[in-house]
Protein backbone atom coordinates (compact mmCIF):
# COMPACT_ATOMS: atom_id res chain seq x y z
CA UNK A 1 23.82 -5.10 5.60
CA UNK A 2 22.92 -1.62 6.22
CA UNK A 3 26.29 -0.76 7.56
CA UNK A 4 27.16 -2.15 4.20
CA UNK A 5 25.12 0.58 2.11
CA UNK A 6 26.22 3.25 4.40
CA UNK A 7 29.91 2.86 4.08
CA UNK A 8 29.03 2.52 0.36
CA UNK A 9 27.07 5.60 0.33
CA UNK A 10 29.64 7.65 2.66
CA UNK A 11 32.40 6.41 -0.37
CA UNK A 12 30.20 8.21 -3.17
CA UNK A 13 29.75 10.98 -1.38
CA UNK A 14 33.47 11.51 -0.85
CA UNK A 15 33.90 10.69 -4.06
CA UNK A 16 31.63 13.18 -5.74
CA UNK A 17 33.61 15.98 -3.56
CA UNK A 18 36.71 15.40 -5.86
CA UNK A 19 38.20 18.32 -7.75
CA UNK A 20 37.92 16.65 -11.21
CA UNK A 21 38.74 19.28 -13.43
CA UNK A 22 35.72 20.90 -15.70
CA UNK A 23 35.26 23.84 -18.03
CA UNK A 24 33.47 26.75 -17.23
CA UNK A 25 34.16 30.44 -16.91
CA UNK A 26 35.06 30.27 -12.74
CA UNK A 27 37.56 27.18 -13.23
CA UNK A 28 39.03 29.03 -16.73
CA UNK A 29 38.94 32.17 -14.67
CA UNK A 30 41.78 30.68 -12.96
CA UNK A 31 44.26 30.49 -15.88
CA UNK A 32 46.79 33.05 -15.02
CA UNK A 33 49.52 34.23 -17.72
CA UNK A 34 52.54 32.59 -16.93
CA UNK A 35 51.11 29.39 -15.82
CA UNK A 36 52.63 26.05 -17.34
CA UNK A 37 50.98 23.77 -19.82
CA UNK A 38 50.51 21.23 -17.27
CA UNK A 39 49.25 23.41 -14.27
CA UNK A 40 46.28 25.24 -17.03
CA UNK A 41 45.33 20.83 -17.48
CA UNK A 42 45.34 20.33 -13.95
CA UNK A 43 42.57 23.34 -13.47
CA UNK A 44 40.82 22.59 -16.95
CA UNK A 45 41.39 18.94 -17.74
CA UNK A 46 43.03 17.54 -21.30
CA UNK A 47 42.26 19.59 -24.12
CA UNK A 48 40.64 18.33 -26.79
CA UNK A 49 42.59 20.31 -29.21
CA UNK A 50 46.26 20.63 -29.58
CA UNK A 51 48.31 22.45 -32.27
CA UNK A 52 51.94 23.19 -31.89
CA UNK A 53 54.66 24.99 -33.72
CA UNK A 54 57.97 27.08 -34.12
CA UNK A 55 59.85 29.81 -36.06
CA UNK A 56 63.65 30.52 -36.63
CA UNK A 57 63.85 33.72 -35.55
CA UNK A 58 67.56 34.51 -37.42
CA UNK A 59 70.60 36.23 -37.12
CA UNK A 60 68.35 38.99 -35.36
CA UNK A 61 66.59 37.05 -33.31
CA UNK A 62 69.28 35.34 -31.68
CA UNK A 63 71.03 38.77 -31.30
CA UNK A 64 68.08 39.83 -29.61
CA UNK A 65 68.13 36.12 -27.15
CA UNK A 66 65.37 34.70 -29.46
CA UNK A 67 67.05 31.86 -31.25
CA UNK A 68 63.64 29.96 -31.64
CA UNK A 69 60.09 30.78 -30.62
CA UNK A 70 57.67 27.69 -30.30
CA UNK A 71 54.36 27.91 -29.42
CA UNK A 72 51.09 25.51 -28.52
CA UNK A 73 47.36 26.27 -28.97
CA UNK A 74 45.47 24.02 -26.59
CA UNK A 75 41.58 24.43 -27.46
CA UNK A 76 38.51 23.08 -24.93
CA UNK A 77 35.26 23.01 -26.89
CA UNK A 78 32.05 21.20 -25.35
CA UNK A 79 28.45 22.11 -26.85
CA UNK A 80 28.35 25.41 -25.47
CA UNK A 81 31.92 26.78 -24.31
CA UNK A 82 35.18 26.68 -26.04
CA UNK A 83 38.28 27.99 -24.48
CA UNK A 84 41.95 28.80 -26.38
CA UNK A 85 45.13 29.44 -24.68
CA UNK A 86 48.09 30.30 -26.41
CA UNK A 87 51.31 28.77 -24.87
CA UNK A 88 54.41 30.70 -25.72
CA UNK A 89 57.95 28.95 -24.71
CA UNK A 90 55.79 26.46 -22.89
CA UNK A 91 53.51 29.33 -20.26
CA UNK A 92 50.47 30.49 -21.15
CA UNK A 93 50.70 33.78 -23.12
CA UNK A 94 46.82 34.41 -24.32
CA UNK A 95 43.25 33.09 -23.56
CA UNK A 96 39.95 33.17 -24.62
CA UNK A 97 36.81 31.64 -23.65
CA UNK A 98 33.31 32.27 -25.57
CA UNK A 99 29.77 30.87 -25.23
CA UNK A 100 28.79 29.17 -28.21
CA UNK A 101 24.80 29.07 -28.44
C-alpha cells in the first residue's frame, strides 16, 4: 500500500514539472517578432481575446507586393497582467504587456 502512494506521489510530482504554458513577464519575454501565431500559444497558452481583420491595399499596393494585409490581435488578460500581440500576415509584428493594479 505504501508503494501504492509513492508511485502516486512520484506521478504528481512529475506532473507538476510540466511546461503548461502561463502568463507572466519571463514566459511573454519570450515572444520574439517573427514568431507564428501558434508558437506565441505554445509559450503563453490560448488567448482569451481574439480580433482579426484585413485591408485591400489597391492598385498600389499590389504594385508594391501588398495585394492584402490581414492582421490578428490576440489579447491575455488575468486580474493583474494583460498582454497584446499584434500578428501581421500571420507572425507576430507588436507586443505589449502591462500590470494592471
Amino acid at each position: 500500500m505504501l508503494a501504492y502512494f509513492r508511485n502516486i506521489l512520484i506521478l504528481v510530482i512529475l506532473l507538476s514539472g510540466c511546461a503548461i504554458p502561463r502568463l507572466d513577464y519571463t514566459s511573454f519575454s519570450k515572444v520574439e517578432k517573427g514568431m507564428t501565431e501558434q508558437e506565441v500559444i505554445k509559450i503563453l497558452g490560448e488567448p482569451t481575446k481574439v480580433t482579426g481583420g484585413s485591408v485591400d491595399t489597391g492598385t498600389i499596393g499590389t504594385l508594391l507586393g501588398l495585394d492584402n494585409l490581414s492582421g490578428t490581435t490576440m489579447t491575455w488578460t488575468t486580474e493583474k497582467i494583460k498582454a497584446n500581440i499584434i500578428f501581421l500576415k500571420g507572425k507576430v509584428k507588436t507586443k505589449s504587456y502591462t500590470n494592471q493594479f
